[in-house]
Protein backbone atom coordinates (compact mmCIF):
# COMPACT_ATOMS: atom_id res chain seq x y z
CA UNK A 1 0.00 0.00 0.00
CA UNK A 2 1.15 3.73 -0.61
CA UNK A 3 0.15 7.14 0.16
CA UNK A 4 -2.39 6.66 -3.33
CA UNK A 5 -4.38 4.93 -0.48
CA UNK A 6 -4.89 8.19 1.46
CA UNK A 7 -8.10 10.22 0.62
CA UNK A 8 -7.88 13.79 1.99
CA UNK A 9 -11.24 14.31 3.80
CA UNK A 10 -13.48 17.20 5.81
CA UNK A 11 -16.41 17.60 8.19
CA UNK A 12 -19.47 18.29 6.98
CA UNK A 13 -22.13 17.76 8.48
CA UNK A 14 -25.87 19.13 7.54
CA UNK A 15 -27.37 21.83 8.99
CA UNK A 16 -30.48 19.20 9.10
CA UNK A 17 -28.45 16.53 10.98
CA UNK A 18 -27.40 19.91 13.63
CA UNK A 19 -31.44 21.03 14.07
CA UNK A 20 -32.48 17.53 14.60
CA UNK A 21 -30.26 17.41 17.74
CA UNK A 22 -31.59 20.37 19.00
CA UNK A 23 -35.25 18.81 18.33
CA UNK A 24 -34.13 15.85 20.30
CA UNK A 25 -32.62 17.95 23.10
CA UNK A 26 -35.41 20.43 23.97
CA UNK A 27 -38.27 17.51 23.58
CA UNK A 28 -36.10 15.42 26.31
CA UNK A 29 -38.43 13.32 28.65
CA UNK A 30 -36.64 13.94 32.01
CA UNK A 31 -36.73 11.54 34.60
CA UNK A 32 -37.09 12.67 38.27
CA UNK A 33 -34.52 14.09 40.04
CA UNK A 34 -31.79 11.72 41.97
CA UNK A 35 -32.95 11.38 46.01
CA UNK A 36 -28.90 12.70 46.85
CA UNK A 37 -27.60 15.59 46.68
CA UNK A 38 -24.37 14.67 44.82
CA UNK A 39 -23.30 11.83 42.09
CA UNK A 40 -23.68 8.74 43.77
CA UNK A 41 -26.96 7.62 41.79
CA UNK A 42 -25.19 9.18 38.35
CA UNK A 43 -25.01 12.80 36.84
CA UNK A 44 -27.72 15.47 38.73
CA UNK A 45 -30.51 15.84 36.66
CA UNK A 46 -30.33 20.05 37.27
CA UNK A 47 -26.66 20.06 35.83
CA UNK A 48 -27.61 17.32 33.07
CA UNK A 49 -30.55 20.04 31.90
CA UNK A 50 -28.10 22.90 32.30
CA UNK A 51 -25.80 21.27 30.34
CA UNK A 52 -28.35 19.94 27.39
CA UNK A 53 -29.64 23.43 27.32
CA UNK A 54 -26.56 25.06 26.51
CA UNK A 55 -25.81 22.39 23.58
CA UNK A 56 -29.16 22.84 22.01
CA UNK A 57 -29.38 26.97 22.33
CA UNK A 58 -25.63 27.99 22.75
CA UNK A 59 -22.78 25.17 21.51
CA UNK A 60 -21.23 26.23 18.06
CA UNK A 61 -20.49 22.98 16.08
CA UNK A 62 -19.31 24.91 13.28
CA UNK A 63 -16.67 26.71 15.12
CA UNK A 64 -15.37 23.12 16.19
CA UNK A 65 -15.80 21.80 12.83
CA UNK A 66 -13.34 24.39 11.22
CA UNK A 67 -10.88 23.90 14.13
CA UNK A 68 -10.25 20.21 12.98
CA UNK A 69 -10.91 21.27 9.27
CA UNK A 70 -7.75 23.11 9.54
CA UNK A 71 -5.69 19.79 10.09
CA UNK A 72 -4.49 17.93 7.51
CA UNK A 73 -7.23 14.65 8.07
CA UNK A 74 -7.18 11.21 5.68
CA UNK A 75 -9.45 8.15 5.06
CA UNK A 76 -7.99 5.02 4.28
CA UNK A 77 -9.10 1.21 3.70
CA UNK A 78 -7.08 -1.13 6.16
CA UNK A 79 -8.75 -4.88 5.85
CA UNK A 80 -12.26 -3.53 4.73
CA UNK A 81 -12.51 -0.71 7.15
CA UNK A 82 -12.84 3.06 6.48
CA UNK A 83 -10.55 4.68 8.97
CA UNK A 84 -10.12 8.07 9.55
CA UNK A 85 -7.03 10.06 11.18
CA UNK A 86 -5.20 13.05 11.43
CA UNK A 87 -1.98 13.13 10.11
CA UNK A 88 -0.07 16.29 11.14
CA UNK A 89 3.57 16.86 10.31
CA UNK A 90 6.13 18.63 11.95
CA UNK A 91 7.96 21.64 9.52
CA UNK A 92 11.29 19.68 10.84
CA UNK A 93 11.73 17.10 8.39
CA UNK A 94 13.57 15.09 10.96
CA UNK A 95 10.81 15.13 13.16
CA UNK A 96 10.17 11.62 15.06
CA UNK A 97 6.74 10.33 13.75
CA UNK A 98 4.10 9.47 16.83
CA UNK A 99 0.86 7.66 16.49
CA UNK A 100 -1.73 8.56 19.50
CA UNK A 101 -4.39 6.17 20.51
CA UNK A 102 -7.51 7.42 22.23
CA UNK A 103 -10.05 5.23 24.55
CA UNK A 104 -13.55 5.58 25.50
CA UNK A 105 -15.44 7.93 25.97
CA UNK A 106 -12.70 9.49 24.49
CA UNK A 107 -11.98 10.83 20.90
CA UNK A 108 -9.47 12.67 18.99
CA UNK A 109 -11.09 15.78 20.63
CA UNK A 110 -8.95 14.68 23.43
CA UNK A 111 -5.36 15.07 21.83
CA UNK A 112 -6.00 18.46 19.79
CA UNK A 113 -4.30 20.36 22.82
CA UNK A 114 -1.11 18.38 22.47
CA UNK A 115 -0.79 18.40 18.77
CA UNK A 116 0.41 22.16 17.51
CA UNK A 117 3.15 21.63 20.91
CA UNK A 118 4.26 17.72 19.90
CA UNK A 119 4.70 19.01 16.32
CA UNK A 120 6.51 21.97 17.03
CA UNK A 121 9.56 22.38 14.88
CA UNK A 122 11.62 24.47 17.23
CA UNK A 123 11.28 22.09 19.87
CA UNK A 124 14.29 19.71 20.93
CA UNK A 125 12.32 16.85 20.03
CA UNK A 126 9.27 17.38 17.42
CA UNK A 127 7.09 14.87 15.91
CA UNK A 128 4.62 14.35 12.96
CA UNK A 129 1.20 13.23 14.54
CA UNK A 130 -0.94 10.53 13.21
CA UNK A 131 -3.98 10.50 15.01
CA UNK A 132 -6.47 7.54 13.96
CA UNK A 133 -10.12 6.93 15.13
CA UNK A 134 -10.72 3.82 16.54
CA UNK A 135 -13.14 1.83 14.36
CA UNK A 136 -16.31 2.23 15.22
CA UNK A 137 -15.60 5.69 16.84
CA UNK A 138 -15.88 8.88 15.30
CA UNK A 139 -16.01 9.48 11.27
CA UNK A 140 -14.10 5.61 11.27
CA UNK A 141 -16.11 2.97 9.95
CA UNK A 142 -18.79 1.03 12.23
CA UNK A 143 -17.51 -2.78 12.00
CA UNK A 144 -20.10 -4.87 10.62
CA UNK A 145 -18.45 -8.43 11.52
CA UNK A 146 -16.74 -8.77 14.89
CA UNK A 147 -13.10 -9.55 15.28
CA UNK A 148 -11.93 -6.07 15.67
CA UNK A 149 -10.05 -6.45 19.08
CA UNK A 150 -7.54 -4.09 19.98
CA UNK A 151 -5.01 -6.79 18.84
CA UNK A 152 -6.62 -6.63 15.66
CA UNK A 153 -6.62 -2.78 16.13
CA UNK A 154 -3.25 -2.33 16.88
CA UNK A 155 -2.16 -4.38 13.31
CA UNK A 156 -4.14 -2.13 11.55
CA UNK A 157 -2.06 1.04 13.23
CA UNK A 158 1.02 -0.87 12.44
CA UNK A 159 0.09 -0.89 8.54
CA UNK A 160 -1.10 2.52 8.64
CA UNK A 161 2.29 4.01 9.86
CA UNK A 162 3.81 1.76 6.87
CA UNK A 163 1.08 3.19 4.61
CA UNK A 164 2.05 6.65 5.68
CA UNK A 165 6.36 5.74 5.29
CA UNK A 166 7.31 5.76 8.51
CA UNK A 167 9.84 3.07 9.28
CA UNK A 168 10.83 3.88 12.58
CA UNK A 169 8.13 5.55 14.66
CA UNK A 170 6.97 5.63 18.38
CA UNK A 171 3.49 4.97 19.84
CA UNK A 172 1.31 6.63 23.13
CA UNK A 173 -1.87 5.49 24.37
CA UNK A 174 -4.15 6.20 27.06
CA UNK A 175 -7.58 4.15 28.00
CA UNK A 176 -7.74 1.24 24.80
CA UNK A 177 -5.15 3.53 23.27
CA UNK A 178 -2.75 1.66 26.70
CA UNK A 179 -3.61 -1.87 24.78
CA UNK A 180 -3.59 -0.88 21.27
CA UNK A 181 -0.27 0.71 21.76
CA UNK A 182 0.82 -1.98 23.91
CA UNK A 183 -0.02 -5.22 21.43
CA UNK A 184 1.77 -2.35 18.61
CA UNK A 185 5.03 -3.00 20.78
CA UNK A 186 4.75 -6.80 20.73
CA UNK A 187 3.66 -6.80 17.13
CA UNK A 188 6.06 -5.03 15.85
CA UNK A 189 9.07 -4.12 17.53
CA UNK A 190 11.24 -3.99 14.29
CA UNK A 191 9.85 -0.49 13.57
CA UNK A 192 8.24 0.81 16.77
CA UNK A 193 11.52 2.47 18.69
CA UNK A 194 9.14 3.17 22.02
CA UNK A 195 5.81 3.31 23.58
CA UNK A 196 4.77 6.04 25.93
CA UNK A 197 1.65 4.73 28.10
CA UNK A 198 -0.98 6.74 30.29
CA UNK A 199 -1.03 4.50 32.86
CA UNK A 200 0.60 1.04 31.86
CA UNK A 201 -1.74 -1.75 32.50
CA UNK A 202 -0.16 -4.18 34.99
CA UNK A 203 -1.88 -5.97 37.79
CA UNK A 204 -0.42 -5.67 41.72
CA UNK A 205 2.44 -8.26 42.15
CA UNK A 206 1.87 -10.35 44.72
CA UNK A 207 5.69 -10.60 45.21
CA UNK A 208 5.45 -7.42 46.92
CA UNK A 209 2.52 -7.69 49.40
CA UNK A 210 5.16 -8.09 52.24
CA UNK A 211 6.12 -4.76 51.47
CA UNK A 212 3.74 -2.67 50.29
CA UNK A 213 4.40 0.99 49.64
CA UNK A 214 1.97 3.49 50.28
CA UNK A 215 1.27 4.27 46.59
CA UNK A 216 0.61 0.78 45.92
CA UNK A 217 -1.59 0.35 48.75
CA UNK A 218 -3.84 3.35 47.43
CA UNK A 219 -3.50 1.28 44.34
CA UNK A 220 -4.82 -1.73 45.21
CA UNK A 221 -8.10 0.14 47.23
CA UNK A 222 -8.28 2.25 44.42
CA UNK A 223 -8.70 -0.82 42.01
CA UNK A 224 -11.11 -2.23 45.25
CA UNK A 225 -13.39 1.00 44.74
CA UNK A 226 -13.62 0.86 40.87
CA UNK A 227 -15.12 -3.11 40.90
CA UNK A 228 -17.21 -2.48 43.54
CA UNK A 229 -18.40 1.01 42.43
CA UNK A 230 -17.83 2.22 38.71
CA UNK A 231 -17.96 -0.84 36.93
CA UNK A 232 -21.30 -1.03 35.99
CA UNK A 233 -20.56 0.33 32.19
CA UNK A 234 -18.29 -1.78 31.48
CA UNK A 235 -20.27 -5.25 32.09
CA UNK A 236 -23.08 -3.49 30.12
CA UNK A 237 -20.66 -2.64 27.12
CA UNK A 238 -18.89 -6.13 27.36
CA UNK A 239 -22.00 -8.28 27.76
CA UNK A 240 -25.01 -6.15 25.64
CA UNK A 241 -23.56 -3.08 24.11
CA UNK A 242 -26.48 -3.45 21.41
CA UNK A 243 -29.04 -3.15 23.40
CA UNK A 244 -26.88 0.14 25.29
CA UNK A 245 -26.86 1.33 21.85
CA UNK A 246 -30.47 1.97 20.92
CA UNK A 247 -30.44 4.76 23.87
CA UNK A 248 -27.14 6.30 23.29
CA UNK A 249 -27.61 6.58 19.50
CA UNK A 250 -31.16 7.81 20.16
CA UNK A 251 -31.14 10.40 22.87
CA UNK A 252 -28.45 12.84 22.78
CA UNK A 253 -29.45 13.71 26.69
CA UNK A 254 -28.77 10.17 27.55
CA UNK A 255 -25.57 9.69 25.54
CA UNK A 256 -24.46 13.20 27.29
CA UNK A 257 -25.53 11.36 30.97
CA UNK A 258 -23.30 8.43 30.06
CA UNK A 259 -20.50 9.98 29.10
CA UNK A 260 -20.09 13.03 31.20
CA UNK A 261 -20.45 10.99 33.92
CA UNK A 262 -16.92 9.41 32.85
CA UNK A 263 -15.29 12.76 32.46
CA UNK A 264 -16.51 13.97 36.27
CA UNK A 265 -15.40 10.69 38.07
CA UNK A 266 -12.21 9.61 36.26
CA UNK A 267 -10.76 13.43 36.02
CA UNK A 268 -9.10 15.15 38.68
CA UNK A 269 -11.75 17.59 38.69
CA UNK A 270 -12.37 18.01 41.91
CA UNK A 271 -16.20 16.80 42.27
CA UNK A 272 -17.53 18.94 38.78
CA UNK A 273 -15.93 17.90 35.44
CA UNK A 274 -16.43 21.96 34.67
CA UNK A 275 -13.33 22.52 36.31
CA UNK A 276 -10.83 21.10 33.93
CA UNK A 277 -13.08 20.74 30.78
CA UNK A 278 -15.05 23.87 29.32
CA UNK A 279 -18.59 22.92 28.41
CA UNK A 280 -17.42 23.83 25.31
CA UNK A 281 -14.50 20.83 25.22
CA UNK A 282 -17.21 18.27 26.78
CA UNK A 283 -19.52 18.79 24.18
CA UNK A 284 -17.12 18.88 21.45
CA UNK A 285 -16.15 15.11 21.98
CA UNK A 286 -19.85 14.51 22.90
CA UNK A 287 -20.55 15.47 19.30
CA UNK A 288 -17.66 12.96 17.87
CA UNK A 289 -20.34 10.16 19.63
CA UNK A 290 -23.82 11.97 18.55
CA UNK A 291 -23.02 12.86 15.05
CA UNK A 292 -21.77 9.26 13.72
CA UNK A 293 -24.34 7.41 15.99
CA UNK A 294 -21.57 5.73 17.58
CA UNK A 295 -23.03 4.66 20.68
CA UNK A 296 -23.20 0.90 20.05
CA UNK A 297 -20.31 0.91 17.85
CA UNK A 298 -18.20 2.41 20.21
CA UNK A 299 -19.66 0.66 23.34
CA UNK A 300 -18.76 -2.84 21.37
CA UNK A 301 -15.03 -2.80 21.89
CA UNK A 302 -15.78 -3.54 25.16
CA UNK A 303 -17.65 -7.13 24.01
CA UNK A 304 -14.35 -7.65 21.90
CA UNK A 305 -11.50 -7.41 23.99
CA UNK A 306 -12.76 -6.54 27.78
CA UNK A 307 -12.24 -9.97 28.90
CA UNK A 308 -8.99 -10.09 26.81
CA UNK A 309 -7.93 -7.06 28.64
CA UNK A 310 -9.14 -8.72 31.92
CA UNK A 311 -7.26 -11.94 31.12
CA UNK A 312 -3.46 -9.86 29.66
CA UNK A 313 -4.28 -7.78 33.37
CA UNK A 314 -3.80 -10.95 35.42
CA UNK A 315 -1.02 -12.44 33.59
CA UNK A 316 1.20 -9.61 33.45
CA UNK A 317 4.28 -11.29 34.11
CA UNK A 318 3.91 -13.54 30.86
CA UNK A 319 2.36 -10.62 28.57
CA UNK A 320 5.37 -9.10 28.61
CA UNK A 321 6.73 -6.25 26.63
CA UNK A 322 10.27 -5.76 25.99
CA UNK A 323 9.65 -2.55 23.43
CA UNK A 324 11.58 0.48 25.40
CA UNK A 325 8.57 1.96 27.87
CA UNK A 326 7.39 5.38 29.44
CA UNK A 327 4.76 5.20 31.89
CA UNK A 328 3.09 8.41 33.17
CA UNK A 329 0.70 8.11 36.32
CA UNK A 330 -1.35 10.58 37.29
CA UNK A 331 -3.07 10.68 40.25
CA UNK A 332 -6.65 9.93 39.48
CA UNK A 333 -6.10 7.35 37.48
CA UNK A 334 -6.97 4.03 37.67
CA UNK A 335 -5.21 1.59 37.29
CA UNK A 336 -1.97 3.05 39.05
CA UNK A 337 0.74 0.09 38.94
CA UNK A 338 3.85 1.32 40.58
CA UNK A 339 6.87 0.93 38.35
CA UNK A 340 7.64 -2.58 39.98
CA UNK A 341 4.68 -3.82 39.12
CA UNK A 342 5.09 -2.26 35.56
CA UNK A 343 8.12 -3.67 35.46
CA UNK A 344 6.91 -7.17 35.03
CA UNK A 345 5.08 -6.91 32.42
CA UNK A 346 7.14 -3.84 30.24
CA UNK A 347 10.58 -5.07 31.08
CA UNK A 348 12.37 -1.90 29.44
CA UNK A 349 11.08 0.69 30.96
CA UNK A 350 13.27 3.77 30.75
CA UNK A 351 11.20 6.35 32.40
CA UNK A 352 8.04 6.31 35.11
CA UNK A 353 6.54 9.51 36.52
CA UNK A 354 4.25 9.92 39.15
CA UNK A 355 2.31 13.07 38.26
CA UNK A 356 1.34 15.38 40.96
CA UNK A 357 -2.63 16.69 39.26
CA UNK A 358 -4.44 14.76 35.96
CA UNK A 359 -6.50 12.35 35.41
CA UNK A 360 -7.49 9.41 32.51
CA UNK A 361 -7.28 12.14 29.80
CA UNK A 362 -4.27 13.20 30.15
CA UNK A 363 -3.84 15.15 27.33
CA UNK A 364 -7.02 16.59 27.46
CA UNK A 365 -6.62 17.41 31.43
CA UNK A 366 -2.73 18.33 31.44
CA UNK A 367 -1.39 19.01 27.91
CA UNK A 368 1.50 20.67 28.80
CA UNK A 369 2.58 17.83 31.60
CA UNK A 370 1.50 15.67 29.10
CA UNK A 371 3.66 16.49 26.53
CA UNK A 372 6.38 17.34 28.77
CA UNK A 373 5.87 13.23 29.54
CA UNK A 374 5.84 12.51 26.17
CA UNK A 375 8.42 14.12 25.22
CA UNK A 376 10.69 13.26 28.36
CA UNK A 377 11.08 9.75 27.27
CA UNK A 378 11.28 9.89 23.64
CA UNK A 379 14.70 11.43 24.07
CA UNK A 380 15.83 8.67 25.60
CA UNK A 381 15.05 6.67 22.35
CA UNK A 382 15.20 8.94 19.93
């Protein structure tokens, strides 16, 4: 495959397609309110109606739209799928190419922060940005058989940077972007010169229960918390994401009370996701869900490769990646290995921070730690 492959492409959607969300929005059935008076029973239904109101009446689509217009974005066929990506490049010719991985309920929304610093040519260390859509997530194509696991995934990244010409290249995920990136190390280590993760998925060693610090004990009730507490989405995306998907793609208030939920509890927001995200931001990546109707699509990873993920999680110390590593851990993440834990399963890694503010978007959250991360361990390889 060459470049021929690559089909420049642009946003457009109809003003029809942008009314008939704000139909949907302003002739919302509301529920009652919650019986709390904070998030324990899911998002509040006064800030869920504040926050509708302002995307039917007050969000600018368009203003968003010619934002990512102004990138350099490609379609291209890789086994049958359409995928889409950004594909920025660095004026420095010698610029170290970098392929970022998002998760859910993420998008690309969440790396266009990061990409006018990471390609900066009068940086010590720039790169060209390639930026892909997972299938089935934003203006990529909806998988119609299954079989598109994030192993799967991560190939089709891996023939995309060959596509584009890049023979030596590094890789960064964050969410499924963490296994994509990871299964790109073991797939193809000939080419990839580093991964950068945010956080490395490794389970607690129990080698090291005798002498637990006390990061890793936070750790381990932190992982406690999450199964009892806030993993209720994920069973219903791994088990029945079809049936999920009929509301999601449906209702645009009940695809903004899944997902917003996500961006309050795994941010380090401090109880309101409005106080590291603009409404503006929220909604943007809300609308990279609404507009392609991606909300079984997106929801179906999880029935592909959750209990793969589950399964690699547990057996760490035989999933092992020996690809040179950068971990970054931020403090409201979850998982948070510490680096001997890490260490089991990404034998090589070079460089581990312990952030002291962020949360699971990163780059979205903390750009500039984020690409000071980034950026921080790809010297080391470069």
């Amino acid at each position: 495959m060459s470049a021929d492959d690559l089909t420049p492409f642009k946003i457009a959607i109809p003003d029809a397609e942008l009314q008939d969300l704000r139909d949907r929005l302003r002739r919302t059935r509301w529920p009652e309110a919650e019986t709390v008076d904070d998030w324990s029973q899911g998002v509040p239904l006064a800030y869920l109606r504040e926050l509708c109101a302002y995307w039917a009446d007050d969000y600018d689509w368009r203003a968003t739209e010619q934002r990512l217009n102004a990138l350099p974005q490609y379609r291209t066929e890789i086994d049958g799928l359409g995928i889409h990506f950004l594909h920025v490049r660095s004026a420095n010719p010698d610029a170290l190419p970098l392929i970022l991985t998002h998760g859910w309920p993420g998008s690309i929304v969440e790396f266009l922060k990061v990409i006018g610093p990471l390609t900066d040519a009068e940086s010590d260390l720039p790169f060209h940005v390639v930026c892909p859509s997972l299938p089935g997530y934003g203006f990529s194509d909806k998988p119609s058989q299954p079989g598109w696991d994030v192993e799967k995934i991560a190939m089709a990244w891996t023939q995309l940077m060959a596509r584009l010409g890049y023979d030596r290249y590094g890789a960064q995920g964050g969410d499924w972007g963490t296994s994509v990136t990871t299964s790109i190390a073991q797939q193809d280590p000939g080419h990839v010169i580093g991964i950068h993760l945010n956080p490395p998925i490794a389970a607690p060693d129990p080698e090291t229960f005798g002498d637990l610090t006390e990061f890793e004990r936070a750790s381990i009730a932190s992982l406690k918390r999450i199964h009892e507490n806030e993993s209720g989405y994920a069973n219903q995306q791994a088990t029945r994401p079809q049936t999920l998907g009929y509301s999601l793609v449906d209702s645009p208030a009940g695809l903004a009370g899944w997902i917003v939920e996500k961006f309050r509890a795994w941010s380090d927001c401090g109880g309101h996701p409005e106080n590291v995200f603009t409404r503006d931001e929220l909604l943007d990546n809300l609308m990279f869900h609404w507009l392609p109707a991606t909300g079984a699509s997106a929801a179906r990873l999880y029935w592909e490769s959750f209990k793969q993920v589950e399964e690699k999680f547990a057996k760490s110390t035989v999933d092992t990646v020996d690809v040179p590593t950068g971990a970054a851990i931020f403090p409201r993440e979850t998982p948070r290995p510490s680096r001997r834990w890490a260490a089991k399963r990404y034998t090589k890694i070079l460089h581990g921070s312990e952030l002291e503010k962020g949360g699971h978007f990163a780059a979205f959250e903390q750009p500039d730690l984020f690409v000071d991360e980034v950026r921080a361990f790809f010297r080391l390889v470069r």
